[in-house]
N, C-alpha and C. Protein backbone atom coordinates (compact mmCIF):
# COMPACT_ATOMS: atom_id res chain seq x y z
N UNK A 1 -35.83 -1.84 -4.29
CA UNK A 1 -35.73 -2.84 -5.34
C UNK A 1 -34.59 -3.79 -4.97
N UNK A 2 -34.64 -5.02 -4.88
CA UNK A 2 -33.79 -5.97 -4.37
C UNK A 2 -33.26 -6.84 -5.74
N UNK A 3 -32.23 -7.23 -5.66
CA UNK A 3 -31.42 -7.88 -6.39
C UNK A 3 -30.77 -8.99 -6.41
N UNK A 4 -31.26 -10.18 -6.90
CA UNK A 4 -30.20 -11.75 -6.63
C UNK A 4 -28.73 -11.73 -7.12
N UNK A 5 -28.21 -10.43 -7.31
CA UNK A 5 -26.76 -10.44 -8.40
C UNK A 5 -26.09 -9.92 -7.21
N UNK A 6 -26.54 -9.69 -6.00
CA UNK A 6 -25.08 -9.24 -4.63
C UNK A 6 -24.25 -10.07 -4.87
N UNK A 7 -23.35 -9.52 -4.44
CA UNK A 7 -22.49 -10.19 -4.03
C UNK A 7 -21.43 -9.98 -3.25
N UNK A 8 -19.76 -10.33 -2.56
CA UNK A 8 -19.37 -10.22 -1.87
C UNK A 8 -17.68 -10.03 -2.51
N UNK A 9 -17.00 -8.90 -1.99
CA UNK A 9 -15.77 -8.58 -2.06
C UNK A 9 -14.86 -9.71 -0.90
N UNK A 10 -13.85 -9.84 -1.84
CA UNK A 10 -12.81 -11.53 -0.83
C UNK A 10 -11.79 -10.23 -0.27
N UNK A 11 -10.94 -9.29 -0.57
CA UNK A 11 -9.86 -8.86 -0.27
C UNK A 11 -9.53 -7.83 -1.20
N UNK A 12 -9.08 -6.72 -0.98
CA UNK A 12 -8.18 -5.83 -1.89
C UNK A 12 -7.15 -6.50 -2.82
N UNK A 13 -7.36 -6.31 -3.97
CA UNK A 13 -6.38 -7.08 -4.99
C UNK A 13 -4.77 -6.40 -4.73
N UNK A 14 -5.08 -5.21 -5.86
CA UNK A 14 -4.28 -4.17 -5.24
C UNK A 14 -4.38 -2.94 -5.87
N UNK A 15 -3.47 -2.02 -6.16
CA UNK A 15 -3.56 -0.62 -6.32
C UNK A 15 -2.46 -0.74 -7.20
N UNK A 16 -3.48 0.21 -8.58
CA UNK A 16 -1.50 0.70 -9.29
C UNK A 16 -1.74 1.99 -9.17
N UNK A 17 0.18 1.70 -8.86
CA UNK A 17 0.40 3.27 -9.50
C UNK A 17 1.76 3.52 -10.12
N UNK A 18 1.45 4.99 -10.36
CA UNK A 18 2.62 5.21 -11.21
C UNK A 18 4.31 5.28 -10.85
N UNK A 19 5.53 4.65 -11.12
CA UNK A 19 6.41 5.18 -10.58
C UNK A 19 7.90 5.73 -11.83
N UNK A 20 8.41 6.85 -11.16
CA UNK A 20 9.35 6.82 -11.85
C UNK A 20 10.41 6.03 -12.85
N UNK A 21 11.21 4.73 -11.75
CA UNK A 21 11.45 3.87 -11.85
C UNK A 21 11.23 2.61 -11.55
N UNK A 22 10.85 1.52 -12.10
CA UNK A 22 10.84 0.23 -11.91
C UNK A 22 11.23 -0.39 -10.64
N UNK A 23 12.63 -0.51 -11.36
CA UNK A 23 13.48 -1.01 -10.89
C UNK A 23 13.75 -0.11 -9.25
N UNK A 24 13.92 0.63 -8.86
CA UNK A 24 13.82 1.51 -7.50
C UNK A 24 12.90 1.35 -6.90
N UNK A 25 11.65 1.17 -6.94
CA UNK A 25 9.74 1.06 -6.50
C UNK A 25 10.22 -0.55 -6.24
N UNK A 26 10.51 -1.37 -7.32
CA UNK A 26 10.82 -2.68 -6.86
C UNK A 26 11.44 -2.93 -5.52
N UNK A 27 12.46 -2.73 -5.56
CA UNK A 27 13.93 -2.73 -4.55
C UNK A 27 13.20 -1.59 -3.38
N UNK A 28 12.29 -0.91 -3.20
CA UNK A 28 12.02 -0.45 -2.45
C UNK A 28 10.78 -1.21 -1.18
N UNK A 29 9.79 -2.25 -2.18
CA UNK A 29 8.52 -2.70 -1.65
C UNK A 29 9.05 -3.85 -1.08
N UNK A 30 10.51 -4.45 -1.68
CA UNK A 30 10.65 -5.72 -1.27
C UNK A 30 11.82 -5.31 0.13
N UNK A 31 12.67 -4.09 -0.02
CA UNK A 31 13.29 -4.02 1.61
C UNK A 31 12.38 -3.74 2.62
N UNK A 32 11.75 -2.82 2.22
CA UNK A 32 11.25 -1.95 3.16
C UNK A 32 9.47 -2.46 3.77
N UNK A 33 8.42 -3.21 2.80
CA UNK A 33 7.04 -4.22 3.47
C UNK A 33 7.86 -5.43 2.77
N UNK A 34 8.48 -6.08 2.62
CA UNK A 34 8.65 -7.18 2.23
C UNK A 34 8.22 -7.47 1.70
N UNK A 35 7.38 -7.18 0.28
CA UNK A 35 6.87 -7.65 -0.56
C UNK A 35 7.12 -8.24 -2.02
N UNK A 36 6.83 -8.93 -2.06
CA UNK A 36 7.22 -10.11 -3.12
C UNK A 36 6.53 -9.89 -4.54
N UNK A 37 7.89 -9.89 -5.72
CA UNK A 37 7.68 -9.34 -6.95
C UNK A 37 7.30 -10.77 -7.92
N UNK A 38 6.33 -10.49 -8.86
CA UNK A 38 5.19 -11.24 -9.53
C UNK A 38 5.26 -10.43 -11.22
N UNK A 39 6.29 -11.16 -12.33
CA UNK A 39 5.99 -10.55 -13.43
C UNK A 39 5.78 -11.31 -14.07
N UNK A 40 4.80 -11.12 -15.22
CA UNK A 40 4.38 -12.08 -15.94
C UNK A 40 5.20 -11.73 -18.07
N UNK A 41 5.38 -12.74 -18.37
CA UNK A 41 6.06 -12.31 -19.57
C UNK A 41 5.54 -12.05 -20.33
N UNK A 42 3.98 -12.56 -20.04
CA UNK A 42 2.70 -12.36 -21.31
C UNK A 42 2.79 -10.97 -21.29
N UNK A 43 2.38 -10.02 -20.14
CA UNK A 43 2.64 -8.60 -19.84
C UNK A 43 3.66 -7.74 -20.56
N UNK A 44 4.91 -8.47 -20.77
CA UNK A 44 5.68 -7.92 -21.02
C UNK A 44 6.52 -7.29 -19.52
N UNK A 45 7.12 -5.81 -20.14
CA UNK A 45 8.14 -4.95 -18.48
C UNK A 45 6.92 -4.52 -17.53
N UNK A 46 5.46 -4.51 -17.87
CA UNK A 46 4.78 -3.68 -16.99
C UNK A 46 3.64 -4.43 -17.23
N UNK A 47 2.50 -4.51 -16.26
CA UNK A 47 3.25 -4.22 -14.90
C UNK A 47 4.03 -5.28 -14.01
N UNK A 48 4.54 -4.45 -12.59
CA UNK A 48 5.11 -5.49 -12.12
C UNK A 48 4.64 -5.57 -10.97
N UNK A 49 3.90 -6.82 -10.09
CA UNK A 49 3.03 -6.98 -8.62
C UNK A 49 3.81 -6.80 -7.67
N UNK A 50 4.06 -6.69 -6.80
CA UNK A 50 4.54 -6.22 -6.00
C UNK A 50 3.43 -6.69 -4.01
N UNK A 51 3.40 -8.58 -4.07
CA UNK A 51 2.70 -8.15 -3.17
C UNK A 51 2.43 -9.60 -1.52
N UNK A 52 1.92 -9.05 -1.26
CA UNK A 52 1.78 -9.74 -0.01
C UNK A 52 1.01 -10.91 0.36
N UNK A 53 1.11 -12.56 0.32
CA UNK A 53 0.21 -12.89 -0.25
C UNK A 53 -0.80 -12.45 -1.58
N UNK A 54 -2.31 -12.51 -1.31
CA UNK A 54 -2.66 -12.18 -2.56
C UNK A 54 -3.10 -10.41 -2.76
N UNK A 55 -2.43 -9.71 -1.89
CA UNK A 55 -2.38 -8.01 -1.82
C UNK A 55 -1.10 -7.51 -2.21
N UNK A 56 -1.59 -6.28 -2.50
CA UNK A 56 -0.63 -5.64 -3.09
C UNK A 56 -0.55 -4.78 -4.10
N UNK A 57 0.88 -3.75 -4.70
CA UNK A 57 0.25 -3.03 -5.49
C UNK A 57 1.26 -3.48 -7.00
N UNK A 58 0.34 -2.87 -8.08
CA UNK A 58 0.91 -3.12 -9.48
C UNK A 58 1.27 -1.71 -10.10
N UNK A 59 2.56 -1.71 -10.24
CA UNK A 59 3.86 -0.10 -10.80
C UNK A 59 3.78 -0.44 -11.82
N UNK A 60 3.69 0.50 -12.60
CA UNK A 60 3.57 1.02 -13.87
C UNK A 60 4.69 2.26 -13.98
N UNK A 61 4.83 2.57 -15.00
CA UNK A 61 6.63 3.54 -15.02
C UNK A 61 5.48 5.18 -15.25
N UNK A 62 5.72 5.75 -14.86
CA UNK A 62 5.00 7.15 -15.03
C UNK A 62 5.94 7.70 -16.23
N UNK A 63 4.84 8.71 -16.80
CA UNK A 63 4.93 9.40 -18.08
C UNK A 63 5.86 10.62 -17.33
N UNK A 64 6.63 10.67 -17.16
CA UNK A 64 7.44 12.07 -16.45
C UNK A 64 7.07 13.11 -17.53
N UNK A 65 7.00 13.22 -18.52
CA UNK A 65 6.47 14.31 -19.38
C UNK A 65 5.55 14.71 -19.24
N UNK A 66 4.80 14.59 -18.77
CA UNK A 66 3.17 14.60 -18.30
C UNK A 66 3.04 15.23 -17.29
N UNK A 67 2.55 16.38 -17.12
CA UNK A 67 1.96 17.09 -16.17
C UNK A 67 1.76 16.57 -14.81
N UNK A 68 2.98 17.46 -13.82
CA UNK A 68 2.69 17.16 -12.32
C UNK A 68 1.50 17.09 -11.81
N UNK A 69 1.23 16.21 -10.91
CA UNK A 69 0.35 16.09 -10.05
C UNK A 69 0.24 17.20 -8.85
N UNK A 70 -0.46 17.61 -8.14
CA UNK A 70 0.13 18.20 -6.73
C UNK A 70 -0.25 17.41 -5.52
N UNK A 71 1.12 16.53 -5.63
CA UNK A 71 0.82 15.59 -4.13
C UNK A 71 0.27 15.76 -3.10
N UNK A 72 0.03 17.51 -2.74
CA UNK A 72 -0.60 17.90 -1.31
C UNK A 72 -1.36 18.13 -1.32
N UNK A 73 -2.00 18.04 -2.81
CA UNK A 73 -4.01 18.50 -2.96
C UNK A 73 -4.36 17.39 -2.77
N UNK A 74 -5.79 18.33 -2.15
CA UNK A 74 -6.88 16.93 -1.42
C UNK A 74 -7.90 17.09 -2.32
N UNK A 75 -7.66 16.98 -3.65
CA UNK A 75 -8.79 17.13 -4.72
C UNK A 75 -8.66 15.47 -5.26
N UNK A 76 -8.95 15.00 -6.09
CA UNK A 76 -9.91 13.76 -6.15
C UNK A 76 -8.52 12.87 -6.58
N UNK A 77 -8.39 11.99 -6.26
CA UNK A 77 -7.22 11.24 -6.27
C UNK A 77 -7.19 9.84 -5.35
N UNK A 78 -5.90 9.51 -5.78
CA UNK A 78 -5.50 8.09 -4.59
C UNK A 78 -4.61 8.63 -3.06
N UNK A 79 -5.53 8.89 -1.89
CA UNK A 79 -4.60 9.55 -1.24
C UNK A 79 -3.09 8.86 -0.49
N UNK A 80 -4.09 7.45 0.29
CA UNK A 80 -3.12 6.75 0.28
C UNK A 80 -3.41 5.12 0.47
N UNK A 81 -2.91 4.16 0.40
CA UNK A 81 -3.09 2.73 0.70
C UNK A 81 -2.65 2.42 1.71
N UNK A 82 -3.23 0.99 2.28
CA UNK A 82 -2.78 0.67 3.40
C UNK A 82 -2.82 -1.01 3.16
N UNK A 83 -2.44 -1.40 3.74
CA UNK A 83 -2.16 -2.97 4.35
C UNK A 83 -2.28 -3.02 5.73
N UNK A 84 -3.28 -4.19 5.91
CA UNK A 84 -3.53 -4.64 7.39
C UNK A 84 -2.67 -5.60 7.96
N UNK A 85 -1.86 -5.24 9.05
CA UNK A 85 -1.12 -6.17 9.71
C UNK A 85 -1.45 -6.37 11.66
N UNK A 86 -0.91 -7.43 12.00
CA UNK A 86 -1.64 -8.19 12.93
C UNK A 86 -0.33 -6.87 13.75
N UNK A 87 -1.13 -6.96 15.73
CA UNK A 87 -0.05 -6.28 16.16
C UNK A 87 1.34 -6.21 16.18
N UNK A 88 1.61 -7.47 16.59
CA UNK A 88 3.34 -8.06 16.27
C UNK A 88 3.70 -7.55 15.17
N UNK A 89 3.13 -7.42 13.95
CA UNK A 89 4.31 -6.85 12.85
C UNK A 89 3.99 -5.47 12.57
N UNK A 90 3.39 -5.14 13.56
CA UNK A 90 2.71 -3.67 13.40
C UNK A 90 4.50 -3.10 14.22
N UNK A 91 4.31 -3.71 15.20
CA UNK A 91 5.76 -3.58 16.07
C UNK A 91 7.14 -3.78 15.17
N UNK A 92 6.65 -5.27 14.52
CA UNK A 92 7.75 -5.15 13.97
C UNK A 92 8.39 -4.20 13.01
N UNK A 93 7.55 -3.65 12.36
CA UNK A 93 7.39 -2.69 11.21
C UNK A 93 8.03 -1.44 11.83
N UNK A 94 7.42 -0.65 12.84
CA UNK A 94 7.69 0.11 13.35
C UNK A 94 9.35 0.16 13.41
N UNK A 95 10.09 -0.89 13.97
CA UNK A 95 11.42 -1.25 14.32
C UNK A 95 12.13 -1.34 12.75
N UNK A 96 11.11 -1.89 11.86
CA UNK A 96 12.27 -2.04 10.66
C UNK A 96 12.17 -0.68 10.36
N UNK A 97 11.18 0.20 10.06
CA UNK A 97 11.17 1.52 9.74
C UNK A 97 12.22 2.33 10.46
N UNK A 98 12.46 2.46 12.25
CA UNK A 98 13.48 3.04 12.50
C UNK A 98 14.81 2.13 12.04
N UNK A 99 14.99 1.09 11.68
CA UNK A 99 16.14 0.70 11.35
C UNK A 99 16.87 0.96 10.20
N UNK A 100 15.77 1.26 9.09
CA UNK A 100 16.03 2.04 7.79
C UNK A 100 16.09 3.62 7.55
N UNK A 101 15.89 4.02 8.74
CA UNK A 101 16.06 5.56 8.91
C UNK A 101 14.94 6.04 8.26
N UNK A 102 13.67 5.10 8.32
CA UNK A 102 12.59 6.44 7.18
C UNK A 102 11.45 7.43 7.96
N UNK A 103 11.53 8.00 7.37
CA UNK A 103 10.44 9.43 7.72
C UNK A 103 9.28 8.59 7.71
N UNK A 104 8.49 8.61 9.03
CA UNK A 104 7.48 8.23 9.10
C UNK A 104 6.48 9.00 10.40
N UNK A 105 5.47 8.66 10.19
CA UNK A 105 4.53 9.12 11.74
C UNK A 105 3.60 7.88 11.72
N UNK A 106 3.06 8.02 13.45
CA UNK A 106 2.54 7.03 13.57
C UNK A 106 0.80 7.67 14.58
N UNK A 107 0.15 7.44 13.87
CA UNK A 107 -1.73 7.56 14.18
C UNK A 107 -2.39 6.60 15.09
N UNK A 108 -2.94 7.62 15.94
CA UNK A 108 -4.09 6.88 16.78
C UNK A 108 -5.41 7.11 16.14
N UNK A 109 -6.23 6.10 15.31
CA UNK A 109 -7.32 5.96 15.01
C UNK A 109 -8.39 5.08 15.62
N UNK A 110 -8.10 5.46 17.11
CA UNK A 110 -9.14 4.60 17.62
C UNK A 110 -9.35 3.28 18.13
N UNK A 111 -9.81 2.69 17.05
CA UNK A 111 -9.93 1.03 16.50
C UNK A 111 -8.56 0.84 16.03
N UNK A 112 -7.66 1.63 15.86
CA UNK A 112 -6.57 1.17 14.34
C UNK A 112 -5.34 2.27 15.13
N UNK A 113 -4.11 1.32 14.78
CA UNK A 113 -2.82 2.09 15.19
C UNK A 113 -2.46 2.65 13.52
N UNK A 114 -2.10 3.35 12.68
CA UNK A 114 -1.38 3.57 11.66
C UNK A 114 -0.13 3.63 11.97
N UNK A 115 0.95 3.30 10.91
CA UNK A 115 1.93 3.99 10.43
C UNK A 115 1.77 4.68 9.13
N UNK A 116 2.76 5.54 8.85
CA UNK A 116 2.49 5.98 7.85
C UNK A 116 4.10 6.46 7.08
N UNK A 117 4.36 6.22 6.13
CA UNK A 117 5.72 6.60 5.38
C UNK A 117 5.21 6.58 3.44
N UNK A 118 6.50 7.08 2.66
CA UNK A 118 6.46 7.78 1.76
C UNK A 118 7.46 6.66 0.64
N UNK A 119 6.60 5.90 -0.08
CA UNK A 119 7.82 5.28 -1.40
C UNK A 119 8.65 6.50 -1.93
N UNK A 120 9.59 5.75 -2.65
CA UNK A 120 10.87 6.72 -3.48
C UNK A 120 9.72 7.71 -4.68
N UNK A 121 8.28 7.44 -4.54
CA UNK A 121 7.53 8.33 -5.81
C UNK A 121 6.67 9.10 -4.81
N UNK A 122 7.01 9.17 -3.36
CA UNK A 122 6.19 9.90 -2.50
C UNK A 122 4.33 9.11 -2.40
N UNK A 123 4.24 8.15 -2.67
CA UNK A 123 2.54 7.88 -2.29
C UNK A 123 2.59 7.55 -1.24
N UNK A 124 1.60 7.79 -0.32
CA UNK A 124 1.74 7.75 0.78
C UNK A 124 1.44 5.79 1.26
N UNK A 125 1.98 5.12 1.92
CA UNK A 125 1.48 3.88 2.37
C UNK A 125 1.78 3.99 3.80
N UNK A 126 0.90 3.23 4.37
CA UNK A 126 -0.30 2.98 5.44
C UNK A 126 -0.14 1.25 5.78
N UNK A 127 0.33 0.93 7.15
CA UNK A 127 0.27 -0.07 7.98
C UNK A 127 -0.50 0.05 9.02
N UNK A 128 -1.96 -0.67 8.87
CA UNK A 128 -2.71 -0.66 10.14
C UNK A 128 -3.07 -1.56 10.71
N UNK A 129 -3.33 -1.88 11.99
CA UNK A 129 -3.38 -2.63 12.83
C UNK A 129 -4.27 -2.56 13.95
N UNK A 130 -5.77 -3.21 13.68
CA UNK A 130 -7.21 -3.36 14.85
C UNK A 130 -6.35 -3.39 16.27
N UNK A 131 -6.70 -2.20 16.95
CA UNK A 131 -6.45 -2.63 18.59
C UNK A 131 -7.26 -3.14 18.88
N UNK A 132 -8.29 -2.88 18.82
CA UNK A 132 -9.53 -2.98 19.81
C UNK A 132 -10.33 -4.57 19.47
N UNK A 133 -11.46 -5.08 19.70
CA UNK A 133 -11.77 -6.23 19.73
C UNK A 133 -12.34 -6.62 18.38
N UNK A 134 -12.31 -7.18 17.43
CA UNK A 134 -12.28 -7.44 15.95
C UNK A 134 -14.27 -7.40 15.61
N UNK A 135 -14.28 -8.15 16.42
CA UNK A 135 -16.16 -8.23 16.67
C UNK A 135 -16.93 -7.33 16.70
N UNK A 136 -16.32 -6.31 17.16
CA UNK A 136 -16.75 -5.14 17.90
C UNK A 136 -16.56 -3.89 16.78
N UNK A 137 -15.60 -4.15 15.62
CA UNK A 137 -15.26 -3.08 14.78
C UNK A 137 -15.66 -3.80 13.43
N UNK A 138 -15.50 -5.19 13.28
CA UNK A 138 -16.01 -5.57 11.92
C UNK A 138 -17.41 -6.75 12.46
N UNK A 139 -18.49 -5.68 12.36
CA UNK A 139 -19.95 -6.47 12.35
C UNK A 139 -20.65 -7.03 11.33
């Protein structure tokens, strides 16, 4: 059964999630991906964007009263996000990460270099970067 209502996704908007503090998740997205904070007053304190051009994610303050999560279960959840960056800042990234001292590892996926490191609320974020020929991986 075919449908005239397809249509086509432009880009990942972004991802919320929950964080302890604001103000720390803030000061964290803008040292550490450089990402640029977006609040609106209609909104009110929450949420607050947090993003890269038009990507990025939207923090919300978590209910700390509220029942832990278990960050290391692989049961149905947000495991982790990523942002696509060109090689050069894949490098560069790499360098600001050792320059900030953070716990990170770095993935061979093939098509895709990862990094990988942990915000001050532990979600995992993801910098990846196409090695291979762009044509050849997005058909």
């Amino acid at each position: 059964m075919s449908s005239n209502n397809t249509f086509e996704i432009d880009f990942l908007d972004h991802v919320a999630i929950r964080v302890k503090d604001l103000k720390v998740s803030e000061a964290w997205y803008e040292k550490v991906l450089g990402l640029k904070k977006y609040q609106l007053d209609e909104w009110g304190p929450f949420p607050v964007f947090m993003l890269a051009k038009k990507s990025g994610v939207a923090l919300f303050p978590a209910v700390v009263s509220d029942e832990e999560l278990n960050l290391k279960s692989k049961n149905i959840k947000i495991d982790h996000f990523a942002f696509n960056v060109s090689k050069e800042n894949f490098e560069k990234a790499h360098k600001r990460y050792l320059e900030l001292e953070l716990d990170f590892n770095i993935q061979d996926h093939h098509y895709f270099h990862s990094i990988y490191t942990k915000d001050p609320d532990g979600h995992t974020v993801e910098l990846t970067t196409l090695v291979g020929d762009k044509k050849q991986f997005y058909k």
